[in-house]
N, C-alpha and C. Protein backbone atom coordinates (compact mmCIF):
# COMPACT_ATOMS: atom_id res chain seq x y z
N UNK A 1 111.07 129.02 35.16
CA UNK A 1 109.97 128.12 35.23
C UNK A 1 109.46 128.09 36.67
N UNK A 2 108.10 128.09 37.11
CA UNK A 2 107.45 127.94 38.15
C UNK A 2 106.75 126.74 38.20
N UNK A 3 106.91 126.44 39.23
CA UNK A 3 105.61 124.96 39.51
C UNK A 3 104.66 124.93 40.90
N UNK A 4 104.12 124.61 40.81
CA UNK A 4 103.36 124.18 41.61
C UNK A 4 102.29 122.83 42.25
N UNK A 5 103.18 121.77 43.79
CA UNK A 5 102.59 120.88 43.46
C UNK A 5 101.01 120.83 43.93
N UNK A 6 100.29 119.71 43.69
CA UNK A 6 98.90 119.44 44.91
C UNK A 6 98.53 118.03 44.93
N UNK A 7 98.68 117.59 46.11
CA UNK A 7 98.41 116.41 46.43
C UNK A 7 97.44 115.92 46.67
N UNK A 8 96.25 116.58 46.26
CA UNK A 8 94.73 115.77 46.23
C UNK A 8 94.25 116.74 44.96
N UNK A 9 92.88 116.65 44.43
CA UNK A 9 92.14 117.00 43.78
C UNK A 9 91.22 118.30 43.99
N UNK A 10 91.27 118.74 45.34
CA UNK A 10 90.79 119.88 45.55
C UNK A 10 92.08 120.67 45.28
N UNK A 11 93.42 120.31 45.96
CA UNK A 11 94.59 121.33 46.03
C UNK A 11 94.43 121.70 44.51
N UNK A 12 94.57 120.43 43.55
CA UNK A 12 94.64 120.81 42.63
C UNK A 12 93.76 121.54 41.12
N UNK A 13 92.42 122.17 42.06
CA UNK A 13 91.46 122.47 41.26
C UNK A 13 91.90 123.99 41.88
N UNK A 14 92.47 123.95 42.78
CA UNK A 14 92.19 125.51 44.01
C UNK A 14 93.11 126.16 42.91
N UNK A 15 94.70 125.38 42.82
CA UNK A 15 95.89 125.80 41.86
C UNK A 15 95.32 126.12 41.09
N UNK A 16 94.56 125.82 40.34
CA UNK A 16 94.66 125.97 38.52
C UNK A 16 93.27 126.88 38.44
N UNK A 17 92.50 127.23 39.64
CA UNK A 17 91.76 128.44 39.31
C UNK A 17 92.24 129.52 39.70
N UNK A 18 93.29 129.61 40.47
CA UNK A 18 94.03 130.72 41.11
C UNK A 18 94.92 130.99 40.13
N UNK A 19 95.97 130.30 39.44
CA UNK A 19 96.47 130.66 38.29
C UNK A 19 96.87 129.93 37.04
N UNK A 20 95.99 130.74 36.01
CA UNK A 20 96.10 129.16 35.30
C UNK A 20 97.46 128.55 34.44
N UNK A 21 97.16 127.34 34.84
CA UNK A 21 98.70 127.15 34.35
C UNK A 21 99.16 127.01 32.63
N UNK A 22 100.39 126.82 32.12
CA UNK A 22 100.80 126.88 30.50
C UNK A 22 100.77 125.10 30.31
N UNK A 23 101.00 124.44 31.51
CA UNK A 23 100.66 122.93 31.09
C UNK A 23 100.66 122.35 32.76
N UNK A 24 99.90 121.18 32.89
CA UNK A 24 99.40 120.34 33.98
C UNK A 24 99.99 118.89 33.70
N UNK A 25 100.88 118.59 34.47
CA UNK A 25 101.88 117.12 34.88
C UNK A 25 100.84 116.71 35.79
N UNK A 26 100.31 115.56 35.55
CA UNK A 26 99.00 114.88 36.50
C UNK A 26 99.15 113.56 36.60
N UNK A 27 99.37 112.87 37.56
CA UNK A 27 99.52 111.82 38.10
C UNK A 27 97.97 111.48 37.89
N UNK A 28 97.88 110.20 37.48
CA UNK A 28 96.23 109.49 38.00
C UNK A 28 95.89 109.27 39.12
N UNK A 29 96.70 108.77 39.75
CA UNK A 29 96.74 108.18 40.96
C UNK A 29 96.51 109.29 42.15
N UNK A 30 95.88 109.65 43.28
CA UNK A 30 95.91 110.10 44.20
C UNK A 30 95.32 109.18 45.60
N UNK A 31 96.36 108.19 46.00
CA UNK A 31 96.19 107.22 47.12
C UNK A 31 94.94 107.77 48.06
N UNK A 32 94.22 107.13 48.58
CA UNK A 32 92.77 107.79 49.60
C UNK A 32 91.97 108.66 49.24
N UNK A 33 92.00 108.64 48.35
CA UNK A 33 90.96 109.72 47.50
C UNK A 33 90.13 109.33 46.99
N UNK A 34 88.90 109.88 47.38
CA UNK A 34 87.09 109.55 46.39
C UNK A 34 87.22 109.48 45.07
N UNK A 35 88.15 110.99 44.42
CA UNK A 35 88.09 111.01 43.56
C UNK A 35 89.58 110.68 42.80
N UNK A 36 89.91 110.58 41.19
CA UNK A 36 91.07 110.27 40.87
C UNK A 36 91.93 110.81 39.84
N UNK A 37 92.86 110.62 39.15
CA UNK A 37 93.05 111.75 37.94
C UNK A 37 92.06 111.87 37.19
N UNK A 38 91.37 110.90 36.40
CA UNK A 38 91.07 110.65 35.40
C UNK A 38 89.77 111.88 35.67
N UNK A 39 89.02 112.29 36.46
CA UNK A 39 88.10 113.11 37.30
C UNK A 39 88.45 114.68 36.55
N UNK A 40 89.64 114.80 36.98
CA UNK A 40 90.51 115.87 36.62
C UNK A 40 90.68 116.47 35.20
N UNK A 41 91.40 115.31 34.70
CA UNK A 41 91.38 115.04 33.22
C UNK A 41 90.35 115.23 32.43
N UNK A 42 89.12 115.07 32.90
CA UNK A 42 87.86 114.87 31.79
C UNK A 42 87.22 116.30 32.33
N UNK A 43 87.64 117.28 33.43
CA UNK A 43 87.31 118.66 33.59
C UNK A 43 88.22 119.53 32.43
N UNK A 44 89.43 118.71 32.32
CA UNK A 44 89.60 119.89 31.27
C UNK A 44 89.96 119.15 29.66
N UNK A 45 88.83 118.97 29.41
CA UNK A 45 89.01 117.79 28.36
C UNK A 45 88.80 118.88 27.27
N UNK A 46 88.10 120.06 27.21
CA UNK A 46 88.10 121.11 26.71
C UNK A 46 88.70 122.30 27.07
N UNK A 47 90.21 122.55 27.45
CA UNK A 47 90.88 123.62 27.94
C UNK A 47 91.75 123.69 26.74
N UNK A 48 92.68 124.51 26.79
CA UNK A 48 93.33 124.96 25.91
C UNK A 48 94.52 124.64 26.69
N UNK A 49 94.34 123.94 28.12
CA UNK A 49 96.00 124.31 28.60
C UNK A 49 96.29 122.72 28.75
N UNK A 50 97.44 122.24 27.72
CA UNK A 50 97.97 120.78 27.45
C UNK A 50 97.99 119.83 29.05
N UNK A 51 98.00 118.37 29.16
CA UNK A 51 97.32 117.99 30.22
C UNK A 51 98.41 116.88 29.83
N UNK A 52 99.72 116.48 30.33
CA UNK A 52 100.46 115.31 29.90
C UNK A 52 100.31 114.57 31.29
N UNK A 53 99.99 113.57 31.21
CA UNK A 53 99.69 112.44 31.94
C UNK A 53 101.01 111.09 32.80
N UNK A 54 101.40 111.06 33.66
CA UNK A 54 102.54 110.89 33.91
C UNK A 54 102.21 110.13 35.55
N UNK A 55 102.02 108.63 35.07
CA UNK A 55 101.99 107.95 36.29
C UNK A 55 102.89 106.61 35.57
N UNK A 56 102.07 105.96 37.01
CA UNK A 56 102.72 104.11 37.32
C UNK A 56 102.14 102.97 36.71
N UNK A 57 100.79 103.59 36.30
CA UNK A 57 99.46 102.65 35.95
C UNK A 57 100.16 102.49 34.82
N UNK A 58 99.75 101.20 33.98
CA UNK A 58 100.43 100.67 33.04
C UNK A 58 99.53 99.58 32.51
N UNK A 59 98.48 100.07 31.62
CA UNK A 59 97.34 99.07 30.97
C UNK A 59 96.83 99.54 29.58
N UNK A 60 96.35 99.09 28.38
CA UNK A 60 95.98 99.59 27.78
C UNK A 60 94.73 100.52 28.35
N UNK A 61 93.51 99.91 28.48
CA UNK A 61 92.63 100.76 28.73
C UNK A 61 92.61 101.84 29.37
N UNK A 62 93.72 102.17 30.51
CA UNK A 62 94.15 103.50 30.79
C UNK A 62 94.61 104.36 29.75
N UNK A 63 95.26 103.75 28.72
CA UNK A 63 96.10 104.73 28.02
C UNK A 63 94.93 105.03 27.06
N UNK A 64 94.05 104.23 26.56
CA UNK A 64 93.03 104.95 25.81
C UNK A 64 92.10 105.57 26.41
N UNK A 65 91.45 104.96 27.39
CA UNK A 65 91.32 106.34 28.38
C UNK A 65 91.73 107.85 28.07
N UNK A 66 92.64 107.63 28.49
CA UNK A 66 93.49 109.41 28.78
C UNK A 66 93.54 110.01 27.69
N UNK A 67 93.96 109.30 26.70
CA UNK A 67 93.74 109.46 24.93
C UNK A 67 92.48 110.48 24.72
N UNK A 68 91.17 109.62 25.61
CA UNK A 68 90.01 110.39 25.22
C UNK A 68 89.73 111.34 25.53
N UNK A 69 90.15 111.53 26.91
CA UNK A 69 89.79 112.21 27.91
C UNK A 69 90.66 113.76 27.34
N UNK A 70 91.67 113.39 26.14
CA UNK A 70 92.38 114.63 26.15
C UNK A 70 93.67 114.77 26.44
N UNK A 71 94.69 113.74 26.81
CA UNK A 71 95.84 114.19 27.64
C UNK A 71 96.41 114.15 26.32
N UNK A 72 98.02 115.61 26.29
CA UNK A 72 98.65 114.93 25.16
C UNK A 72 99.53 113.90 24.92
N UNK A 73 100.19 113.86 26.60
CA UNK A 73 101.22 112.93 26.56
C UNK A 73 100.51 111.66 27.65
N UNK A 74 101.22 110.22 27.70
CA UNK A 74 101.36 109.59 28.78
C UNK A 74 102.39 109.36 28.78
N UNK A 75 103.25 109.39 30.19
CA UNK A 75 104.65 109.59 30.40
C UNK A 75 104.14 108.52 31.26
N UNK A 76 105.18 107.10 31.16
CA UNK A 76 105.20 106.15 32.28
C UNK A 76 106.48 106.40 33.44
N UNK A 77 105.79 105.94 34.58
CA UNK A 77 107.03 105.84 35.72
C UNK A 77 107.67 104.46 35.72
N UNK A 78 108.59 104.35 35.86
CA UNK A 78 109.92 105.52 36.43
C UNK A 78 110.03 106.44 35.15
N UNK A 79 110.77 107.54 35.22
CA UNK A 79 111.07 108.84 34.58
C UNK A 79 111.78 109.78 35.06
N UNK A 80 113.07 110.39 34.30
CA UNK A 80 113.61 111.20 35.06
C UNK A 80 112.86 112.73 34.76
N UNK A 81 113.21 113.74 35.51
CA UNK A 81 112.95 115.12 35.11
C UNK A 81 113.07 115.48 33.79
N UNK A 82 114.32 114.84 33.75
CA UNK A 82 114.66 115.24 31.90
C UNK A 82 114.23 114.87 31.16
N UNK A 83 113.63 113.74 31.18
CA UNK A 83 112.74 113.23 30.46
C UNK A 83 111.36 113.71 29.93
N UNK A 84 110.87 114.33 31.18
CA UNK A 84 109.96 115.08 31.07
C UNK A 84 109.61 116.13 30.70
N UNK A 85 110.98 116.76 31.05
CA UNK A 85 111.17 118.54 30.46
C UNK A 85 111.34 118.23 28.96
């Protein structure tokens, strides 16, 4: 297994046109940033490559949100690795 992280929204547009990935672990959250997951999320709301969603935020309207937007999973934090794998 390979990963790759990116800590803003450009890193992580640069990643996933350089190689595309088999699935995207995406935090909503990116602290100081214009833009935010959900930005992200609704770019590949039509991809073929699964988009599981895995933050802190904890509201309904987020989770239907992301619902729409496409994600398959929302994974809340805390979470271990294993959990996730």
């Amino acid at each position: 297994m390979e990963a790759e992280a990116a800590f803003n929204i450009p890193q992580a547009r640069a990643a996933i046109a350089r190689k595309k990935p088999d699935i995207i672990l995406l935090d909503l959250g990116f602290p100081e940033q214009a833009e935010n997951g959900f930005q992200l999320l609704a770019e590949h709301n039509q991809s073929p490559v699964p988009v599981l969603v895995f933050t802190a935020q904890e509201n309904f309207i987020d989770r239907v949100k992301v619902a729409r937007l496409g994600a398959r999973v929302f994974l809340q934090k805390p979470i271990s690795t294993g959990q996730v794998m």
